[in-house]
C-alpha atoms as a PDB file:
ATOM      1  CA  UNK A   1     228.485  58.429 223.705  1.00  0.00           C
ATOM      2  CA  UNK A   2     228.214  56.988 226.974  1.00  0.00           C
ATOM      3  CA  UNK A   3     228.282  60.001 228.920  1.00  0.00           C
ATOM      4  CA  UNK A   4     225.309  61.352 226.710  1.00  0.00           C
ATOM      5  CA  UNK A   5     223.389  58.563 226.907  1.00  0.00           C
ATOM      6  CA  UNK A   6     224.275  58.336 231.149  1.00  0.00           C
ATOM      7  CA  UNK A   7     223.275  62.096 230.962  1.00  0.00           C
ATOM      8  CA  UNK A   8     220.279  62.070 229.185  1.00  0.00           C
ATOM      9  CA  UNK A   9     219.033  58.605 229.783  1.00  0.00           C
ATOM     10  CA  UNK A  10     218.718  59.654 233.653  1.00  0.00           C
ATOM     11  CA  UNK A  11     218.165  63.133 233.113  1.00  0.00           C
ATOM     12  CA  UNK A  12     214.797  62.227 231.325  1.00  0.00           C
ATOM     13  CA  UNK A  13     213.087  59.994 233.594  1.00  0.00           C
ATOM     14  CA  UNK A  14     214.420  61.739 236.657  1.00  0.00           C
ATOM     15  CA  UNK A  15     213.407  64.916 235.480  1.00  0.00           C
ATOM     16  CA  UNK A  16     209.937  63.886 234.890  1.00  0.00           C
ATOM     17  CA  UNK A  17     209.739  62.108 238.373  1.00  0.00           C
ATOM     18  CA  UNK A  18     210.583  65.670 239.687  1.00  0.00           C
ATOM     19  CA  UNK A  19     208.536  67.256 237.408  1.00  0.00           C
ATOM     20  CA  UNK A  20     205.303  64.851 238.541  1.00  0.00           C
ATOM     21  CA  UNK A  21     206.383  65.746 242.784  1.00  0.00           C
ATOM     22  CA  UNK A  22     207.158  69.648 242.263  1.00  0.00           C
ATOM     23  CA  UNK A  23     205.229  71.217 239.349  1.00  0.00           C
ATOM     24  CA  UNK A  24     201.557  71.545 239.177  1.00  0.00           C
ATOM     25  CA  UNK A  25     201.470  72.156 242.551  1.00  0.00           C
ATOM     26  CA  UNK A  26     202.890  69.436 243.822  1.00  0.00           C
ATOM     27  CA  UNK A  27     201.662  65.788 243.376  1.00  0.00           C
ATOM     28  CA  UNK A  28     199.229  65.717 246.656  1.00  0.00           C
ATOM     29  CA  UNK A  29     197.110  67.947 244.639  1.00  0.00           C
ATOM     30  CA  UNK A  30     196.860  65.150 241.718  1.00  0.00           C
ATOM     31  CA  UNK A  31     195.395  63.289 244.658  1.00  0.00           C
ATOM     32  CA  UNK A  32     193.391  65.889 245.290  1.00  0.00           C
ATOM     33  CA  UNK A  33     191.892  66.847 242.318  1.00  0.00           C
ATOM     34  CA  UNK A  34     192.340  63.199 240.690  1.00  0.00           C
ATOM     35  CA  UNK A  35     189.984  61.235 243.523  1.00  0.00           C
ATOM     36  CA  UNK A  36     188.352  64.336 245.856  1.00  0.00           C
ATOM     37  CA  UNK A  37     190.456  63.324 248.878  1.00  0.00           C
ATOM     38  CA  UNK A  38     190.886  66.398 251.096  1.00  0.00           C
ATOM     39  CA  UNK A  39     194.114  68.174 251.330  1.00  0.00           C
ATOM     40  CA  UNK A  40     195.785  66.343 254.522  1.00  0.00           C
ATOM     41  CA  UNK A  41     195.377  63.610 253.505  1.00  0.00           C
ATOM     42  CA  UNK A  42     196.640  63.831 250.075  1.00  0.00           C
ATOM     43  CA  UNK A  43     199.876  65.837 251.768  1.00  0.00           C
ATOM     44  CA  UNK A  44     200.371  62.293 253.818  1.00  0.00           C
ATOM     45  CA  UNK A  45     199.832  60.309 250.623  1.00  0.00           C
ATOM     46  CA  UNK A  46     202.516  62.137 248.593  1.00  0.00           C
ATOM     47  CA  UNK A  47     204.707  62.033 251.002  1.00  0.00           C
ATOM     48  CA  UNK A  48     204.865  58.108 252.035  1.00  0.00           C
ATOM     49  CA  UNK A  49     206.337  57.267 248.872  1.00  0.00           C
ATOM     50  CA  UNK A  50     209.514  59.886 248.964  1.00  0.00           C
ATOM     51  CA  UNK A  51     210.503  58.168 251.947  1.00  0.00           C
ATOM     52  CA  UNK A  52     211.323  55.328 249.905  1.00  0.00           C
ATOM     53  CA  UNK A  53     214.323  57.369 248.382  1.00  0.00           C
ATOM     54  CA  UNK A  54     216.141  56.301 251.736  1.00  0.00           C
ATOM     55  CA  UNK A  55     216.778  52.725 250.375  1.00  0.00           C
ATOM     56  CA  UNK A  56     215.831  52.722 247.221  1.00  0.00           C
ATOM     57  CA  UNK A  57     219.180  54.750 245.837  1.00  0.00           C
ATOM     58  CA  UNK A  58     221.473  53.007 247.656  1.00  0.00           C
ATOM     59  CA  UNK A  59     219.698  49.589 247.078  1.00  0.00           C
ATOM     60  CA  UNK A  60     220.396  50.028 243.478  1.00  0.00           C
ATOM     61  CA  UNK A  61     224.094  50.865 243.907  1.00  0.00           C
ATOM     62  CA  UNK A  62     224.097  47.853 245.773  1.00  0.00           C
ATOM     63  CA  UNK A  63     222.624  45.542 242.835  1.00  0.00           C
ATOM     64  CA  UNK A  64     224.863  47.533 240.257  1.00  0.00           C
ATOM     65  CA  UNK A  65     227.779  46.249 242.223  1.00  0.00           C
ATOM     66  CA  UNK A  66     226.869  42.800 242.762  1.00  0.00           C
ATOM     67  CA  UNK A  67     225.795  42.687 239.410  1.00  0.00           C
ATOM     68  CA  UNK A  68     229.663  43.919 238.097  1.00  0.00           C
ATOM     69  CA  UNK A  69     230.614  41.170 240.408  1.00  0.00           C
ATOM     70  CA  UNK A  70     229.100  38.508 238.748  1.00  0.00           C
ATOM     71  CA  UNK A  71     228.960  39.614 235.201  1.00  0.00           C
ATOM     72  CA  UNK A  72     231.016  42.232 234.614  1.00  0.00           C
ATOM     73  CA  UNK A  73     229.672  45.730 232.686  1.00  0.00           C
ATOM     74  CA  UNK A  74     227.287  43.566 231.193  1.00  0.00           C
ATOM     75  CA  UNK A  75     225.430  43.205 234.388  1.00  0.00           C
ATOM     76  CA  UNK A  76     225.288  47.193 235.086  1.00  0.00           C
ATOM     77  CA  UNK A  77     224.246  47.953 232.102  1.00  0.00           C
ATOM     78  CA  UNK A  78     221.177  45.219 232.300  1.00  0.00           C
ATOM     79  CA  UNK A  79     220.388  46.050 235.532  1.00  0.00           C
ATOM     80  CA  UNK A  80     220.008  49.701 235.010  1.00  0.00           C
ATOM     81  CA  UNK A  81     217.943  48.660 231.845  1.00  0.00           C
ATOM     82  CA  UNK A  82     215.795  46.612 233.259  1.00  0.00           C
ATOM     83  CA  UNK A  83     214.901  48.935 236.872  1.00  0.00           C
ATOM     84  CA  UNK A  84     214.977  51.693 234.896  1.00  0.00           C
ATOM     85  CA  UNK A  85     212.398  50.090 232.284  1.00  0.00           C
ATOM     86  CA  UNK A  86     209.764  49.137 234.851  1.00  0.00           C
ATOM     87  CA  UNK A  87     209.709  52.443 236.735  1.00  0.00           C
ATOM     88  CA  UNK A  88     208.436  53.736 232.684  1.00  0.00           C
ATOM     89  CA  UNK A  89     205.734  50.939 233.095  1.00  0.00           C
ATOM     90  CA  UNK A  90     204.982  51.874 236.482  1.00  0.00           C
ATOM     91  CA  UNK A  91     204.325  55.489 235.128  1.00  0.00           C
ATOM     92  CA  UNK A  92     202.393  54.284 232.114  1.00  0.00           C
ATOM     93  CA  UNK A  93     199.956  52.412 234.874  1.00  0.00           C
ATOM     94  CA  UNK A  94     199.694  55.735 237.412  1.00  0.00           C
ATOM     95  CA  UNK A  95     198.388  57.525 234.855  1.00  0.00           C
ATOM     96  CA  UNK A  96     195.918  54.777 234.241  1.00  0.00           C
ATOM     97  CA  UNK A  97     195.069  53.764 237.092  1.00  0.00           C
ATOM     98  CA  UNK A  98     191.526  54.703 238.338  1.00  0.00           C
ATOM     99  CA  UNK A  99     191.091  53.790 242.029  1.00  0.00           C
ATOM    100  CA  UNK A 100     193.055  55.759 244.803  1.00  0.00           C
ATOM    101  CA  UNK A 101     194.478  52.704 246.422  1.00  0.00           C
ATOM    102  CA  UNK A 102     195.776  51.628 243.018  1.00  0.00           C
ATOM    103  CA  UNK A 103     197.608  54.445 242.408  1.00  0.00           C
ATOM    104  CA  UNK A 104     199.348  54.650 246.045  1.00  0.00           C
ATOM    105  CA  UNK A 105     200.644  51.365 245.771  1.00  0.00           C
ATOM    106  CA  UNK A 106     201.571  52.289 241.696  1.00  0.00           C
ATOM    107  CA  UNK A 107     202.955  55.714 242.764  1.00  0.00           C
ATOM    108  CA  UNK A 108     205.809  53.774 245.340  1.00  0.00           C
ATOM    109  CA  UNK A 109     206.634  51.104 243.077  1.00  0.00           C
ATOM    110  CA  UNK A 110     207.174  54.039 240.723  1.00  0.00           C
ATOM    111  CA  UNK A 111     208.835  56.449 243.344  1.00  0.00           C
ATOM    112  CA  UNK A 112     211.018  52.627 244.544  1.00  0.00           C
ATOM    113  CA  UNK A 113     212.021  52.118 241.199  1.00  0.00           C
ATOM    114  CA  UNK A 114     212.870  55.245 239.486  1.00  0.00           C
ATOM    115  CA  UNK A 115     215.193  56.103 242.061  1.00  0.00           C
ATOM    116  CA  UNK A 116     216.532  52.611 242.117  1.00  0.00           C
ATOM    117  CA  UNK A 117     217.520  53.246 238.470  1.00  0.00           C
ATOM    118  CA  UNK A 118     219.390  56.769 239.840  1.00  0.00           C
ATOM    119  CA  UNK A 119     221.909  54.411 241.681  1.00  0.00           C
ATOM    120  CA  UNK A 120     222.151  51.899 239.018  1.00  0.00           C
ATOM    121  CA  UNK A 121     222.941  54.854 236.858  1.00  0.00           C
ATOM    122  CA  UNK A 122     226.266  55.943 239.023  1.00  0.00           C
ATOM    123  CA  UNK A 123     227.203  52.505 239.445  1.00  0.00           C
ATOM    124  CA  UNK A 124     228.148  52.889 235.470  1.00  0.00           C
ATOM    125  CA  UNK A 125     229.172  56.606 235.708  1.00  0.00           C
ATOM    126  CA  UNK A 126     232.880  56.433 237.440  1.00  0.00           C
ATOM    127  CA  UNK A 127     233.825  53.827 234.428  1.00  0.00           C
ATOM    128  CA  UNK A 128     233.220  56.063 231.795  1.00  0.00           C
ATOM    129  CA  UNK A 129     236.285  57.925 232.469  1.00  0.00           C
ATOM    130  CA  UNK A 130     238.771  57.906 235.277  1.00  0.00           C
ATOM    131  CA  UNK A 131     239.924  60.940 234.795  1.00  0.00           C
ATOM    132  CA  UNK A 132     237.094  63.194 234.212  1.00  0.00           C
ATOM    133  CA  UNK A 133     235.307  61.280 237.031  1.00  0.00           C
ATOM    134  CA  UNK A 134     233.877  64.921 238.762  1.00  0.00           C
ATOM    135  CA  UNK A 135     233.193  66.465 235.648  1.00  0.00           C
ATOM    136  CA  UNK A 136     230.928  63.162 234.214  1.00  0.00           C
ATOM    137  CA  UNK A 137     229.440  62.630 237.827  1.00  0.00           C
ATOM    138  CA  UNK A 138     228.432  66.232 238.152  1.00  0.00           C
ATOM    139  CA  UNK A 139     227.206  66.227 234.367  1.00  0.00           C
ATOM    140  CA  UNK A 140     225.228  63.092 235.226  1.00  0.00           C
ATOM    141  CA  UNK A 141     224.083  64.538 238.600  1.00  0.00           C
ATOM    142  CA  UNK A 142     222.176  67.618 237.299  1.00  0.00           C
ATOM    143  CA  UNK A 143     219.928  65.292 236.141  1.00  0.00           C
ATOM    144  CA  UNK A 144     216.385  66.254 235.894  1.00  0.00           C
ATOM    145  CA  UNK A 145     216.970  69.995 234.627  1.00  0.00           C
ATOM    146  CA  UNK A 146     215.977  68.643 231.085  1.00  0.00           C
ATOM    147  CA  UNK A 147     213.872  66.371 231.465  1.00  0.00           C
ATOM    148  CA  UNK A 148     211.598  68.232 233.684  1.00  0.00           C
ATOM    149  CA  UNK A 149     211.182  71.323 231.312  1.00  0.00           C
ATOM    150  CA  UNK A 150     210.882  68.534 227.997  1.00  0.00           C
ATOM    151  CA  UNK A 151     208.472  67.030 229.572  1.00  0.00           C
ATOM    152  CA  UNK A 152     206.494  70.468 230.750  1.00  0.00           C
ATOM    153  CA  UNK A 153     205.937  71.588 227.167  1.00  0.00           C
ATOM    154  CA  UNK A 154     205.646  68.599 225.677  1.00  0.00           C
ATOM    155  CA  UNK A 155     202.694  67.129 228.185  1.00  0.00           C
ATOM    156  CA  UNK A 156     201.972  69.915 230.522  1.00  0.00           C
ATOM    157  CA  UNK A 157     201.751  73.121 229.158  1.00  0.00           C
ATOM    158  CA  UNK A 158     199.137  74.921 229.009  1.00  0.00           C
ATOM    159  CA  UNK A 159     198.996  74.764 225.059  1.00  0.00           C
ATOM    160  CA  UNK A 160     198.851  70.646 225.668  1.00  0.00           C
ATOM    161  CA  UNK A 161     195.838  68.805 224.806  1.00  0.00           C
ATOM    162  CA  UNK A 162     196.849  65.638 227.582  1.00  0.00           C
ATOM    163  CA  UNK A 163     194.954  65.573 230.440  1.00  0.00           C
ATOM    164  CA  UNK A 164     197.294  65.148 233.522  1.00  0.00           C
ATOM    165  CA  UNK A 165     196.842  61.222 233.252  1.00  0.00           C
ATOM    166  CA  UNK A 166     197.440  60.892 229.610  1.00  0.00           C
ATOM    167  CA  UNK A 167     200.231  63.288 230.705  1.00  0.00           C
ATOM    168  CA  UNK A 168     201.854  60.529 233.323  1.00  0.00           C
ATOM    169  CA  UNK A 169     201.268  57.585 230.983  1.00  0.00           C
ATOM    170  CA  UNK A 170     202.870  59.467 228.032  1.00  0.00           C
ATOM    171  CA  UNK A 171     205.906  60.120 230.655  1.00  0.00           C
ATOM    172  CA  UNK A 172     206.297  56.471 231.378  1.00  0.00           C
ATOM    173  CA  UNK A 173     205.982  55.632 227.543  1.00  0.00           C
ATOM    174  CA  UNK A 174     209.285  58.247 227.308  1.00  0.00           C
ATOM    175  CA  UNK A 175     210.848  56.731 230.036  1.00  0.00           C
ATOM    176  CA  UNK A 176     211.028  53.473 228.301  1.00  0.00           C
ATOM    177  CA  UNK A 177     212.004  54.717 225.385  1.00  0.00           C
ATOM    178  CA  UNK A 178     214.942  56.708 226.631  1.00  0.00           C
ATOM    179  CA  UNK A 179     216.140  53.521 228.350  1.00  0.00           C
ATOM    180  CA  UNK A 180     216.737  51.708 225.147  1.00  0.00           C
ATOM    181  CA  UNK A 181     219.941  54.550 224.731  1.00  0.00           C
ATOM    182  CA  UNK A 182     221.801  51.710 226.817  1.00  0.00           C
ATOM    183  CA  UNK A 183     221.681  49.401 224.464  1.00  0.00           C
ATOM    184  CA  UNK A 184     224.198  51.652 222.901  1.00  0.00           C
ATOM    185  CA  UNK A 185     226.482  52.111 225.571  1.00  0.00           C
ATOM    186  CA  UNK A 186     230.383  49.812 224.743  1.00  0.00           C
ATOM    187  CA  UNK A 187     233.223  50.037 226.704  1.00  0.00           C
ATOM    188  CA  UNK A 188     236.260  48.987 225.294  1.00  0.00           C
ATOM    189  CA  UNK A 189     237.594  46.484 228.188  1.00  0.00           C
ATOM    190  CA  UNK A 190     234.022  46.180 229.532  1.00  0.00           C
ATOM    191  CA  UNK A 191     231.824  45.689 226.306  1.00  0.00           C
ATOM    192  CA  UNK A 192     227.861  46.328 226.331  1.00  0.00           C
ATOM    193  CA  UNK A 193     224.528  44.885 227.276  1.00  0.00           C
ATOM    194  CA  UNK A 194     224.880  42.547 224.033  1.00  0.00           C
ATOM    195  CA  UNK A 195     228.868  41.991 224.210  1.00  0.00           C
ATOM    196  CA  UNK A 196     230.915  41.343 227.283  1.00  0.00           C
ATOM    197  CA  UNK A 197     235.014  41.869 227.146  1.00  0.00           C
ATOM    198  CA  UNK A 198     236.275  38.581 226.642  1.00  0.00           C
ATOM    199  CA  UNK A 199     233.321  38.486 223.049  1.00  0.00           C
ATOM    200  CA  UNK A 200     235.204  41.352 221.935  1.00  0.00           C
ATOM    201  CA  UNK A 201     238.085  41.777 219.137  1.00  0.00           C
ATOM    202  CA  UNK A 202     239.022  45.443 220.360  1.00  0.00           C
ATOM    203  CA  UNK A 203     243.131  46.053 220.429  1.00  0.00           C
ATOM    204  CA  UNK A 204     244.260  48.869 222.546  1.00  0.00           C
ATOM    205  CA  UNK A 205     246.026  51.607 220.702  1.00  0.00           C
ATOM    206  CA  UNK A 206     249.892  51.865 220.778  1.00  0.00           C
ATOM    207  CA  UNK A 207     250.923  53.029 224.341  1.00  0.00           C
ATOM    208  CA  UNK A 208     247.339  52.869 225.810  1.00  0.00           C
ATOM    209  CA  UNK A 209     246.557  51.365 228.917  1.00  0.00           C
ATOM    210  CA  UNK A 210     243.152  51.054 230.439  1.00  0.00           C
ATOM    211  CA  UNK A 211     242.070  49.640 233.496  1.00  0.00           C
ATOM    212  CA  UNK A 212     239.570  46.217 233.251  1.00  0.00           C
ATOM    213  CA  UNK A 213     236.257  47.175 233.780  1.00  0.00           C
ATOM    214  CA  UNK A 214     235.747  43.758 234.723  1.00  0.00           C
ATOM    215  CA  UNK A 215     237.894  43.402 237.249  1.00  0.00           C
ATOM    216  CA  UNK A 216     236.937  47.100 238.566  1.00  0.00           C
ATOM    217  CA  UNK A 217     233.357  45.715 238.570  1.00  0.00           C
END
């Protein structure tokens, strides 16, 4: 369960983030066509806010491990919830937002946060199994496949009746929505957004021995 929800709760929102910078002809032409800026400068506009990716990933594996720190699993999973959350709202307000300065500064909070949420995400990933750590990393880390070609025929397709900013806002709305999978994430030793170890009557089976996801954390 936790691996699909890991899976698909990043695939989803990641996918649609690089569905939003890669198809319909890239996002500088949303600019473009969205507020009649010319073609430089939409080019420079779309690309300011993917040079946030070069903090923002490892700024949210830094919170998901200061986060285990203090509170355990608990802590991951919130964080991750509650990045991952906003960078939905964010979307939701790009696609609503009607001046061009507005949606710059909306488009890097979004582009911040939803990438924020990527390291979050694989600060939970290597305590879903020890063993199977490549396989669930490299399950986790094809994220965006699906949720790139979901949301093409569900908002963009050419049989859609969205308009590209319905479209965004509609992708934000999913965003949150796929988020809420967390809240059904448990880990035996480590517990959930709602339960933390020590709240937790779970006895290990005979001859099992797990690590403490706490004290990993």
């Amino acid at each position: 369960m936790a691996l699909l929800v890991l899976a698909y709760g990043y695939d989803l929102p990641d996918g649609k983030y690089k569905k939003f910078k890669k198809e319909e002809k890239d996002s500088f032409e949303y600019f473009y066509d969205r507020f009649g800026v010319n073609m430089e400068t939409a080019g420079v506009i779309a690309a300011s806010f993917g040079f946030a990716n070069w903090v923002s990933r490892p700024t949210g594996g830094v919170v998901s491990d200061e986060l285990g720190r203090r509170f355990g699993m608990k802590g991951r999973l919130w964080g991750l919830w509650v990045v991952q959350t906003v960078a939905g709202l964010l979307c939701l307000w790009l696609g609503r937002a009607n001046s061009l300065w507005g949606s710059i500064v909306v488009m890097c909070g979004f582009s911040f946060f939803v990438q924020a949420a990527s390291g979050l995400t694989f600060g939970v990933v290597p305590f879903v199994s020890k063993r199977s750590m490549g396989v669930i990393s490299g399950m986790t880390g094809s994220g965006g496949t699906v949720g790139a070609v979901v949301t093409q025929l569900l908002l963009f397709s050419g049989d859609t009746k969205f308009s590209t900013q319905t479209g965004i806002s509609l992708m934000g709305v999913m965003m949150i929505v796929s988020t809420l999978s967390l809240t059904t994430i448990y880990f035996r030793d480590g517990g959930g957004m709602f339960c933390g170890s020590s709240d937790c009557d779970y006895q290990p089976l005979a001859g099992e021995v797990r690590p403490n996801l706490n004290e990993l954390g």
